[in-house]
C-alpha atoms as a PDB file:
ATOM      1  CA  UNK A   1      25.737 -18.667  -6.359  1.00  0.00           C
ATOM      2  CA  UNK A   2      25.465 -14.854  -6.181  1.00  0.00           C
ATOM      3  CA  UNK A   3      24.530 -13.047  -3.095  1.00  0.00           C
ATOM      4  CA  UNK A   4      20.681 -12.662  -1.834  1.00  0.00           C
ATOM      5  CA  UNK A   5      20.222  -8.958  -0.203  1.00  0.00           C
ATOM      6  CA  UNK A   6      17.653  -8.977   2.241  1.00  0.00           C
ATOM      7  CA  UNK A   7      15.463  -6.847   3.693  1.00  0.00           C
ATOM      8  CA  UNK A   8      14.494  -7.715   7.478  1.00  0.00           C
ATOM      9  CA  UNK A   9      11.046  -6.063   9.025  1.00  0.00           C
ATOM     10  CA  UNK A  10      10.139  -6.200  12.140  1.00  0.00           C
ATOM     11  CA  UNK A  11       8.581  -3.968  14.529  1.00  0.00           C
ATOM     12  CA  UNK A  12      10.526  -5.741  17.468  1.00  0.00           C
ATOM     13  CA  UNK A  13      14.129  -5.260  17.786  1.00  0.00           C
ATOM     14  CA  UNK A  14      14.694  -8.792  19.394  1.00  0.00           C
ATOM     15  CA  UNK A  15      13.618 -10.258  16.346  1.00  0.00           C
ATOM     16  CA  UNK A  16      15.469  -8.157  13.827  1.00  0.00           C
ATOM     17  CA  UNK A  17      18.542  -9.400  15.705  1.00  0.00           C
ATOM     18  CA  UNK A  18      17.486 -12.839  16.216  1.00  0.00           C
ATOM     19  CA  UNK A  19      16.395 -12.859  12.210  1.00  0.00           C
ATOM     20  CA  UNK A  20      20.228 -11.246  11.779  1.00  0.00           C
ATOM     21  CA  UNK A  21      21.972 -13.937  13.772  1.00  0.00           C
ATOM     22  CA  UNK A  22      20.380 -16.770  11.971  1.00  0.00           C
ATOM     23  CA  UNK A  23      20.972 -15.338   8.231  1.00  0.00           C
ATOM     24  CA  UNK A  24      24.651 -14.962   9.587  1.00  0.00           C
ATOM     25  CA  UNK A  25      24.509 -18.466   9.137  1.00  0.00           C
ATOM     26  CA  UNK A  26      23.698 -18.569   5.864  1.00  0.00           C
ATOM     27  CA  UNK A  27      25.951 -18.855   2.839  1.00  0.00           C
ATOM     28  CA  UNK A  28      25.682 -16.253   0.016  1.00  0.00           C
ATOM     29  CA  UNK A  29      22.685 -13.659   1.239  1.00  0.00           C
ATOM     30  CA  UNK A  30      23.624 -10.012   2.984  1.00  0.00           C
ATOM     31  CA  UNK A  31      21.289  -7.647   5.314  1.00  0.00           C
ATOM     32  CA  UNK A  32      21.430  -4.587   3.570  1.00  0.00           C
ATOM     33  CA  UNK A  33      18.275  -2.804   5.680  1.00  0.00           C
ATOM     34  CA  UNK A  34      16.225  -2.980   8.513  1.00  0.00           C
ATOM     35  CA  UNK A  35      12.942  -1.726   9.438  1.00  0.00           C
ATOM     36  CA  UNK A  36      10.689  -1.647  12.515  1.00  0.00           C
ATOM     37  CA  UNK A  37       7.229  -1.074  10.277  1.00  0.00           C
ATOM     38  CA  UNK A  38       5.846  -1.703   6.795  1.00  0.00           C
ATOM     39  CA  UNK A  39       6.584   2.202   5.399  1.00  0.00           C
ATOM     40  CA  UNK A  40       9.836   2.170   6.687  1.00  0.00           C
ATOM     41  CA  UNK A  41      10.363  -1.188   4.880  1.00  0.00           C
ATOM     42  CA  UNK A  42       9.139   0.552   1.547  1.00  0.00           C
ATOM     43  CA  UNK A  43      11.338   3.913   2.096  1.00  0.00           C
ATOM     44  CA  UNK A  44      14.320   1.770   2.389  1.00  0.00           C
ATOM     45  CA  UNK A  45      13.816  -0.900  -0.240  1.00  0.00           C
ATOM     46  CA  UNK A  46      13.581   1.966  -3.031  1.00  0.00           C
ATOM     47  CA  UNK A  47      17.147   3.079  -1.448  1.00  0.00           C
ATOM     48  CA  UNK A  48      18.390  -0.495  -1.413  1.00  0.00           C
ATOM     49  CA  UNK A  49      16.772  -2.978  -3.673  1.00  0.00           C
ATOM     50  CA  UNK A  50      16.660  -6.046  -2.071  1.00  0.00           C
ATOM     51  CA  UNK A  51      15.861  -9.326  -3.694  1.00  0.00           C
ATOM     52  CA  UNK A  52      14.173 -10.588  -1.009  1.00  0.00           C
ATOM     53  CA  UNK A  53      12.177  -8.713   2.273  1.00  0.00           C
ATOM     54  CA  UNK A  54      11.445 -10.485   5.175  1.00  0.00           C
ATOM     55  CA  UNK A  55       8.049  -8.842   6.396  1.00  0.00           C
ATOM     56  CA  UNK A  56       6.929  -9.616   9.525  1.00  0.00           C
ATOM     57  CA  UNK A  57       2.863  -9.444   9.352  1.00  0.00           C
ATOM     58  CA  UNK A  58       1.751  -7.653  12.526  1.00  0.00           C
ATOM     59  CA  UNK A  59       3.247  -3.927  12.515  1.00  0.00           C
ATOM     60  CA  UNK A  60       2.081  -0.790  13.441  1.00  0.00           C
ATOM     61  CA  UNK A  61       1.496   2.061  10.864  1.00  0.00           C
ATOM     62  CA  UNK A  62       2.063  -0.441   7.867  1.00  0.00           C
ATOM     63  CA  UNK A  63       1.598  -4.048   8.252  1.00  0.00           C
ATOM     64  CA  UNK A  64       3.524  -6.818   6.288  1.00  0.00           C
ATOM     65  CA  UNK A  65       0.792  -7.526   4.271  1.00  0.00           C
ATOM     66  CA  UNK A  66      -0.169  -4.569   2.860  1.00  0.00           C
ATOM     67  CA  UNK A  67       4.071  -3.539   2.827  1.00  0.00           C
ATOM     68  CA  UNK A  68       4.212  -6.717   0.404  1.00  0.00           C
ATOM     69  CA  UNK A  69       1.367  -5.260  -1.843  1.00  0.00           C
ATOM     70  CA  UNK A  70       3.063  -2.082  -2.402  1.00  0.00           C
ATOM     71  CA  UNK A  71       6.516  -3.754  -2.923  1.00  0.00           C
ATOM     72  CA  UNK A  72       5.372  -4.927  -6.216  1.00  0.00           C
ATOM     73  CA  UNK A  73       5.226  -1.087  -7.348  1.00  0.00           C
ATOM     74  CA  UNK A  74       9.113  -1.023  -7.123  1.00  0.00           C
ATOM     75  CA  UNK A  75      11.519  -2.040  -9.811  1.00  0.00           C
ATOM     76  CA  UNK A  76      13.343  -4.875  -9.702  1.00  0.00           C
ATOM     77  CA  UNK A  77      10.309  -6.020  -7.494  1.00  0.00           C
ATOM     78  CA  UNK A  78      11.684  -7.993  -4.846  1.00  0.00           C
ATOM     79  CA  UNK A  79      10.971 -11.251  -3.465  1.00  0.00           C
ATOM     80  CA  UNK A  80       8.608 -11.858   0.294  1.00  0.00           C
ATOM     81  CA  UNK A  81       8.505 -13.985   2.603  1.00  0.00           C
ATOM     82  CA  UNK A  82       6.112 -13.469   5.392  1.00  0.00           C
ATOM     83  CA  UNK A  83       7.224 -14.264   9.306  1.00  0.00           C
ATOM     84  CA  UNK A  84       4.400 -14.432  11.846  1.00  0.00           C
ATOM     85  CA  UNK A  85       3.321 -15.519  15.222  1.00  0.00           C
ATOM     86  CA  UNK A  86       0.038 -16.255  14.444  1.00  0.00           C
ATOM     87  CA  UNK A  87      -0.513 -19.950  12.300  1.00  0.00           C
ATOM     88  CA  UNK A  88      -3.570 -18.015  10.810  1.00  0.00           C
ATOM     89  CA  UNK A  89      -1.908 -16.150   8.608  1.00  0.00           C
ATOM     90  CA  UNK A  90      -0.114 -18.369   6.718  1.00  0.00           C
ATOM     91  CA  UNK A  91      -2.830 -19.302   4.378  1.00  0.00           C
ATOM     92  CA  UNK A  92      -3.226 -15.496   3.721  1.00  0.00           C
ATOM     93  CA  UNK A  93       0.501 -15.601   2.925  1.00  0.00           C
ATOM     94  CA  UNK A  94       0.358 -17.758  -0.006  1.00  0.00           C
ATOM     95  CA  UNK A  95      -2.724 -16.318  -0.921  1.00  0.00           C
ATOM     96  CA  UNK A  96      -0.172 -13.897  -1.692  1.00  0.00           C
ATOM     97  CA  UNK A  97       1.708 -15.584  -3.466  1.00  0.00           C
ATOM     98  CA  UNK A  98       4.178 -15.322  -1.225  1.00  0.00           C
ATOM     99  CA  UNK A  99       7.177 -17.711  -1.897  1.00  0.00           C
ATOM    100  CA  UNK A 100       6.974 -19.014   1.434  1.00  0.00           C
ATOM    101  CA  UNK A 101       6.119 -18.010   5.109  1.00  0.00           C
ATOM    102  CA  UNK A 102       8.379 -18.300   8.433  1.00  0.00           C
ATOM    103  CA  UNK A 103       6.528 -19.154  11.437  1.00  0.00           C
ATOM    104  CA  UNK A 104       7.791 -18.064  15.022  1.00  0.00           C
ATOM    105  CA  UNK A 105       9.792 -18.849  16.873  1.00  0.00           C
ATOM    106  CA  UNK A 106      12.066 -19.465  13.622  1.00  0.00           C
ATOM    107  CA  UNK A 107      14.329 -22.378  12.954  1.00  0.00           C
ATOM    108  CA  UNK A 108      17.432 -22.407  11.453  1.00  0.00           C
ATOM    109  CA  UNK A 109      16.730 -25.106   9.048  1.00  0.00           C
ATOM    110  CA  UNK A 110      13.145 -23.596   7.899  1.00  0.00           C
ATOM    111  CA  UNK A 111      15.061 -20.127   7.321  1.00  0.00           C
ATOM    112  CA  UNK A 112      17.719 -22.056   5.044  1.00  0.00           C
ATOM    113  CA  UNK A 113      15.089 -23.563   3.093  1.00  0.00           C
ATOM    114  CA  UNK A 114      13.377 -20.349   2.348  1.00  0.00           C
ATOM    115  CA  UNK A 115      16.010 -18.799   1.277  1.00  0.00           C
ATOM    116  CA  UNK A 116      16.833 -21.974  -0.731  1.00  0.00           C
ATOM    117  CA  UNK A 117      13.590 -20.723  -2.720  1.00  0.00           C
ATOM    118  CA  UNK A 118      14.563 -16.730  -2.717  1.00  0.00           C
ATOM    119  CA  UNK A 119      18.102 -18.302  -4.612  1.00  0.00           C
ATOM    120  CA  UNK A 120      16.187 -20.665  -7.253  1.00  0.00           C
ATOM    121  CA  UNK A 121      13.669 -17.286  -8.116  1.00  0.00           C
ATOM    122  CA  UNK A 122      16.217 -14.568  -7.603  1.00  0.00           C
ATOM    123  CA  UNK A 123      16.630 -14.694 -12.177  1.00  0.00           C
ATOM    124  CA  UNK A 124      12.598 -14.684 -12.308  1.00  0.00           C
ATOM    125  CA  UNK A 125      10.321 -11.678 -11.972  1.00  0.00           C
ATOM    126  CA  UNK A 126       7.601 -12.548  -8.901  1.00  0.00           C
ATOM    127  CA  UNK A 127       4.245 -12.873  -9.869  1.00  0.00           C
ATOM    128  CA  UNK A 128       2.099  -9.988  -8.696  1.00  0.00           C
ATOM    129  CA  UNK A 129       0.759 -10.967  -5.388  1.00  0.00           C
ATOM    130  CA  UNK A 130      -3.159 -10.904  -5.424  1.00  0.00           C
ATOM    131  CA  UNK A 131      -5.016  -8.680  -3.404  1.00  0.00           C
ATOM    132  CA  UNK A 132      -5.822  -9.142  -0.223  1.00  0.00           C
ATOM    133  CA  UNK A 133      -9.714  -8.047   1.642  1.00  0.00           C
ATOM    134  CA  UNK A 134      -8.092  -5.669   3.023  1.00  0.00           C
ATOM    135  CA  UNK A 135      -7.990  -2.039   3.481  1.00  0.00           C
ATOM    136  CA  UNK A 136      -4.659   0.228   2.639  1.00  0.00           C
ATOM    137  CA  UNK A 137      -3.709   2.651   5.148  1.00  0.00           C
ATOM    138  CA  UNK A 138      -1.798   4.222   1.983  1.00  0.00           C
ATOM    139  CA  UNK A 139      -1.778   4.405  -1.573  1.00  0.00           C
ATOM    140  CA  UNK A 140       1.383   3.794  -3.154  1.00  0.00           C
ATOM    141  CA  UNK A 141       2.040   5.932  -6.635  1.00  0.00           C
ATOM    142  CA  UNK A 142       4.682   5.296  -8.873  1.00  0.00           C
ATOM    143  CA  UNK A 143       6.302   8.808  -9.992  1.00  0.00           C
ATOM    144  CA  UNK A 144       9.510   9.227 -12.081  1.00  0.00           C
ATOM    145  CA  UNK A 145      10.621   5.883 -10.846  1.00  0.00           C
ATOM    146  CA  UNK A 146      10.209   6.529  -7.105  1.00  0.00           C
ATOM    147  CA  UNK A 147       7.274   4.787  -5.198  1.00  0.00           C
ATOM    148  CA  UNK A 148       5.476   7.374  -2.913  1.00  0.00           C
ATOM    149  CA  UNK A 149       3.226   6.575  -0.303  1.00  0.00           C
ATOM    150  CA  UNK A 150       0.110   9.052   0.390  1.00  0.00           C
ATOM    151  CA  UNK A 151      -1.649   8.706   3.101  1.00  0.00           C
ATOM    152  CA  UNK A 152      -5.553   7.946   2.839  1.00  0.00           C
ATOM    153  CA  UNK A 153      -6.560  10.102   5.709  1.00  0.00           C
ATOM    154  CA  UNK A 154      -4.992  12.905   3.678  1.00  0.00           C
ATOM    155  CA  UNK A 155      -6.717  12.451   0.404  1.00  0.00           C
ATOM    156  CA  UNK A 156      -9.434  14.780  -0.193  1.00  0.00           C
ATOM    157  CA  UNK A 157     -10.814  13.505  -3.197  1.00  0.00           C
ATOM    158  CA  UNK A 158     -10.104  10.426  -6.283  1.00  0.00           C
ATOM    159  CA  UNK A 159     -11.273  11.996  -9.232  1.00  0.00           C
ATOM    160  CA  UNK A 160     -11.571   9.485 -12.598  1.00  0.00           C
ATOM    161  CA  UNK A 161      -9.881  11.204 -15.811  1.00  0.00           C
ATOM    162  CA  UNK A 162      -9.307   9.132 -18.557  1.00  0.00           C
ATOM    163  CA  UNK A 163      -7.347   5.876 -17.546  1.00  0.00           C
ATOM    164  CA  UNK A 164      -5.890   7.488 -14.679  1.00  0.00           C
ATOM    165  CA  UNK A 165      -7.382   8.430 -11.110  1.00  0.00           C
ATOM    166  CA  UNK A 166      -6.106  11.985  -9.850  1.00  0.00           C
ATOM    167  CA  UNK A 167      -5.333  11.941  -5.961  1.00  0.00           C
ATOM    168  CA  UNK A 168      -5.765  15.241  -4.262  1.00  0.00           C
ATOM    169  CA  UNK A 169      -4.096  15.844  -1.192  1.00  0.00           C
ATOM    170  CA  UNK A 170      -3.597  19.720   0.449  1.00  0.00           C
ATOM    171  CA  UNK A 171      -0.161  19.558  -0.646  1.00  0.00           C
ATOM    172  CA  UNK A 172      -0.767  18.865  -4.322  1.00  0.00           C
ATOM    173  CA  UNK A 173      -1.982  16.172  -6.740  1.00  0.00           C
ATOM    174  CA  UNK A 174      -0.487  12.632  -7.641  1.00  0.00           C
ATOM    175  CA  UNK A 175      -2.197  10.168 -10.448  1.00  0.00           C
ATOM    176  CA  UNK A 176      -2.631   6.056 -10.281  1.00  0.00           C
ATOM    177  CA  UNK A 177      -3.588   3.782 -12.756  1.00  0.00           C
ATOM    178  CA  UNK A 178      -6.644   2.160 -10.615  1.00  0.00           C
ATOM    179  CA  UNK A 179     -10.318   1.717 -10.650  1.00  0.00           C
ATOM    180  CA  UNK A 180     -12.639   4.319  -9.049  1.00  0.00           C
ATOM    181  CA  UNK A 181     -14.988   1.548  -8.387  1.00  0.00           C
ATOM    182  CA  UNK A 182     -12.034  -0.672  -6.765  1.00  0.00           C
ATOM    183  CA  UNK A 183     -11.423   2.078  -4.881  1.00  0.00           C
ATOM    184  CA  UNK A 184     -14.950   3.317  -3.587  1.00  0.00           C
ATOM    185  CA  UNK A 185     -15.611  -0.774  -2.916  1.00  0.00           C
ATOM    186  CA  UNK A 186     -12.271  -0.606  -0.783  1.00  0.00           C
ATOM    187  CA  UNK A 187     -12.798   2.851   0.850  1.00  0.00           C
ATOM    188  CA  UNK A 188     -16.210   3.392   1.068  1.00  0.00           C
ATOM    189  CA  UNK A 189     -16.463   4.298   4.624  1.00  0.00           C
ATOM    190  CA  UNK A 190     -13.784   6.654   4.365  1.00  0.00           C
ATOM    191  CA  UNK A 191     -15.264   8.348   0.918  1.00  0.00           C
ATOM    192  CA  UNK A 192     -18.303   9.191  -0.400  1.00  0.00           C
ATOM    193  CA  UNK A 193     -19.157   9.289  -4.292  1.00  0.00           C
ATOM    194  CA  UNK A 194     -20.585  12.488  -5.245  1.00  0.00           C
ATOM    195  CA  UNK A 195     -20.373  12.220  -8.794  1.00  0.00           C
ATOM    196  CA  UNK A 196     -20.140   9.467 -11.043  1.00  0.00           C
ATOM    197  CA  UNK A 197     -16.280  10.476 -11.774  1.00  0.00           C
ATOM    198  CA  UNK A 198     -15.347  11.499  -7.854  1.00  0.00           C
ATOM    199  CA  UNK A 199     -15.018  10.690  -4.476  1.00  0.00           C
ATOM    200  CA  UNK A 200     -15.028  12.946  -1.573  1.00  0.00           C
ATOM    201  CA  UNK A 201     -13.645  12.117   1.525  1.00  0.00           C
ATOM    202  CA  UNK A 202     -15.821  12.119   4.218  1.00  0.00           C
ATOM    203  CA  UNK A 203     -14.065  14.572   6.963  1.00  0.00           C
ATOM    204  CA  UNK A 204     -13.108  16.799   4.378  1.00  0.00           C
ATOM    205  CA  UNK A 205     -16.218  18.371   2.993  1.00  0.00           C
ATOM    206  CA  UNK A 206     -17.098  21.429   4.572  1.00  0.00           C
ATOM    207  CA  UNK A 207     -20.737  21.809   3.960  1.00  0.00           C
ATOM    208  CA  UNK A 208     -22.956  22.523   0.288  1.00  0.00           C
ATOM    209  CA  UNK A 209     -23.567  25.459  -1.556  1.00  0.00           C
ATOM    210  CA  UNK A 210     -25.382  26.463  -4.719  1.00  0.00           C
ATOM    211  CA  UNK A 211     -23.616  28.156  -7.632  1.00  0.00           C
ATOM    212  CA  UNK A 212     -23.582  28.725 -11.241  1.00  0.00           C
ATOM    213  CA  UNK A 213     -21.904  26.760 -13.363  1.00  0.00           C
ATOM    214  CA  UNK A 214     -20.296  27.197 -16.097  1.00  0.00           C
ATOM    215  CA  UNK A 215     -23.720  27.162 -18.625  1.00  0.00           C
ATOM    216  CA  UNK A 216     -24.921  29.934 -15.784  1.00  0.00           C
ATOM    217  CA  UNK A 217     -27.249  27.078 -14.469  1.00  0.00           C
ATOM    218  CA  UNK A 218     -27.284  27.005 -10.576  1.00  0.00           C
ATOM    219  CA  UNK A 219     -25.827  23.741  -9.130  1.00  0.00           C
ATOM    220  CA  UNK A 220     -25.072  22.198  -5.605  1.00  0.00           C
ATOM    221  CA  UNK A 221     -21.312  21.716  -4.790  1.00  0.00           C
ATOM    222  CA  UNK A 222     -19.158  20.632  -1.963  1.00  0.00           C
ATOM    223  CA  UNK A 223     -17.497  22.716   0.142  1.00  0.00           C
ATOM    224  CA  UNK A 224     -14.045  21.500   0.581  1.00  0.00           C
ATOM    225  CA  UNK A 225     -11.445  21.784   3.658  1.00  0.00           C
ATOM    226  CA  UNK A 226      -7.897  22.718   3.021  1.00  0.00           C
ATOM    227  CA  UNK A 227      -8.580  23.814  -0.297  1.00  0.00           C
ATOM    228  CA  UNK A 228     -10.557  26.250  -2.758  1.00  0.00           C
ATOM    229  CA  UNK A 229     -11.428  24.169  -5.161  1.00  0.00           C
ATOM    230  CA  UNK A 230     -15.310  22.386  -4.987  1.00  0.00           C
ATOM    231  CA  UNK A 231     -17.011  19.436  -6.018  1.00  0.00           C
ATOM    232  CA  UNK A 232     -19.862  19.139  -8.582  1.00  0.00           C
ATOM    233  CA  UNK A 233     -22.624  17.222  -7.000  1.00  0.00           C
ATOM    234  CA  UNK A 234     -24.787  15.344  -9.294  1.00  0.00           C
ATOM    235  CA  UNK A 235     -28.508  15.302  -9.345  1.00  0.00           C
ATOM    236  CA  UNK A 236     -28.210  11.798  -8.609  1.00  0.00           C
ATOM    237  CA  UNK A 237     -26.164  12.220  -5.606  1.00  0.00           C
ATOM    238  CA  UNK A 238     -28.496  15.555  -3.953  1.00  0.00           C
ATOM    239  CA  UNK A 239     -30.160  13.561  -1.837  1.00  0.00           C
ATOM    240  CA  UNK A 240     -26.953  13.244   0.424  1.00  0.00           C
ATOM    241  CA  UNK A 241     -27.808  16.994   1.047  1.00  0.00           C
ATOM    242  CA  UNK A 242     -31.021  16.441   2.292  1.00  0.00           C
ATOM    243  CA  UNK A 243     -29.435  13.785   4.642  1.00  0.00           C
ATOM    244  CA  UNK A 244     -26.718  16.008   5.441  1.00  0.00           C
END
């Protein structure tokens, strides 16, 4: 049987080296990372590849859950099992399609049987997990074979082009391959649509303005923070003006 490499996340060191002690136990699997939060746990699987992460589901910054949705972004995609506290969560686990989930305080036997599971997949790929009603505290993009995660609170605007969504930070622009709709549906308190191909991030706009365009016709645009560039507002969408 060849050797499982794991992945441990927890934000509580206790239970990394409780969750260490007990895979010690274990024939045939190796810790090759730990983390204390759900971006660290991303960071260091695209260093390490694991076959299998352990995500616990209550961290702060990133949580296991929405860790395990932008695991499936990396390549080979690895394995999750969930650990929790909290019973309620396990039927969002499998939800997930998570091969299994480890309730706490955790047993030897129910680890060995997990990881009984991680051995029989380890040749398959892992379905994609579905998503979860839940909002992302980042979006992950996949660039040149690295996974990077952006912030949302530093995303100006999502602008549709094509089949790809552009996401514009201060710093530059990355693109994804998801649905502006999805999107607006999953951030809409955070973003406003002010065109049918763009969404504007609350915070950011700086106020309205009217210019010419480029057919010399005078048109309302956003004011943006952090950088020059502006908005198009459609006709559709000027009545946020009036609110504003």
């Amino acid at each position: 049987m060849s050797i499982l490499n794991i992945l441990i996340a927890d934000d509580e060191a206790p239970a990394r080296n409780r969750m260490r002690d007990l895979l010690a136990e274990i024939e045939n699997v190796a810790v090759v990372a730990e983390a204390k939060n759900g971006k660290e746990a991303i960071d260091l699987a695209l260093e390490t590849k694991p076959d299998l992460m352990l995500l616990d589901i209550r961290m702060p910054l990133m949580d296991g859950i929405e860790a395990a949705q932008h695991a499936q972004k990396l390549e080979p995609k690895p394995h999750i099992i969930f650990t929790t506290a909290f019973d309620a969560y396990a039927i969002k686990a499998f939800d997930l399609n998570a091969i299994d989930y480890l309730l706490k305080p955790i047993r030897l036997e129910r680890l060995q049987t997990a990881i009984n599971k991680a051995h029989a997949l380890k040749p398959k790929q892992m379905e994609a997990l579905k998503p979860l009603q839940k909002t992302r505290t980042h979006l992950s993009i996949h660039e040149r074979g690295r996974v990077l995660l952006v912030p949302t609170e530093t995303i100006i605007y999502l602008r549709a082009e094509l089949k790809y969504v552009t996401v514009r930070t201060a710093e530059r622009e990355y693109l994804i391959e998801e649905s502006l709709t999805n999107l607006e549906t999953e951030f809409g308190e955070r973003f406003i649509r002010l065109h049918r191909n763009c969404l504007v991030a609350r915070h950011f706009i700086a106020g309205y303005e009217k210019r010419l365009n480029q057919d010399n016709e005078q048109q309302w645009v956003a004011l943006l923070k952090a950088i020059p560039e502006t908005v198009a507002i459609s006709r559709r969408q000027q009545y946020l003006i009036r609110e504003a």
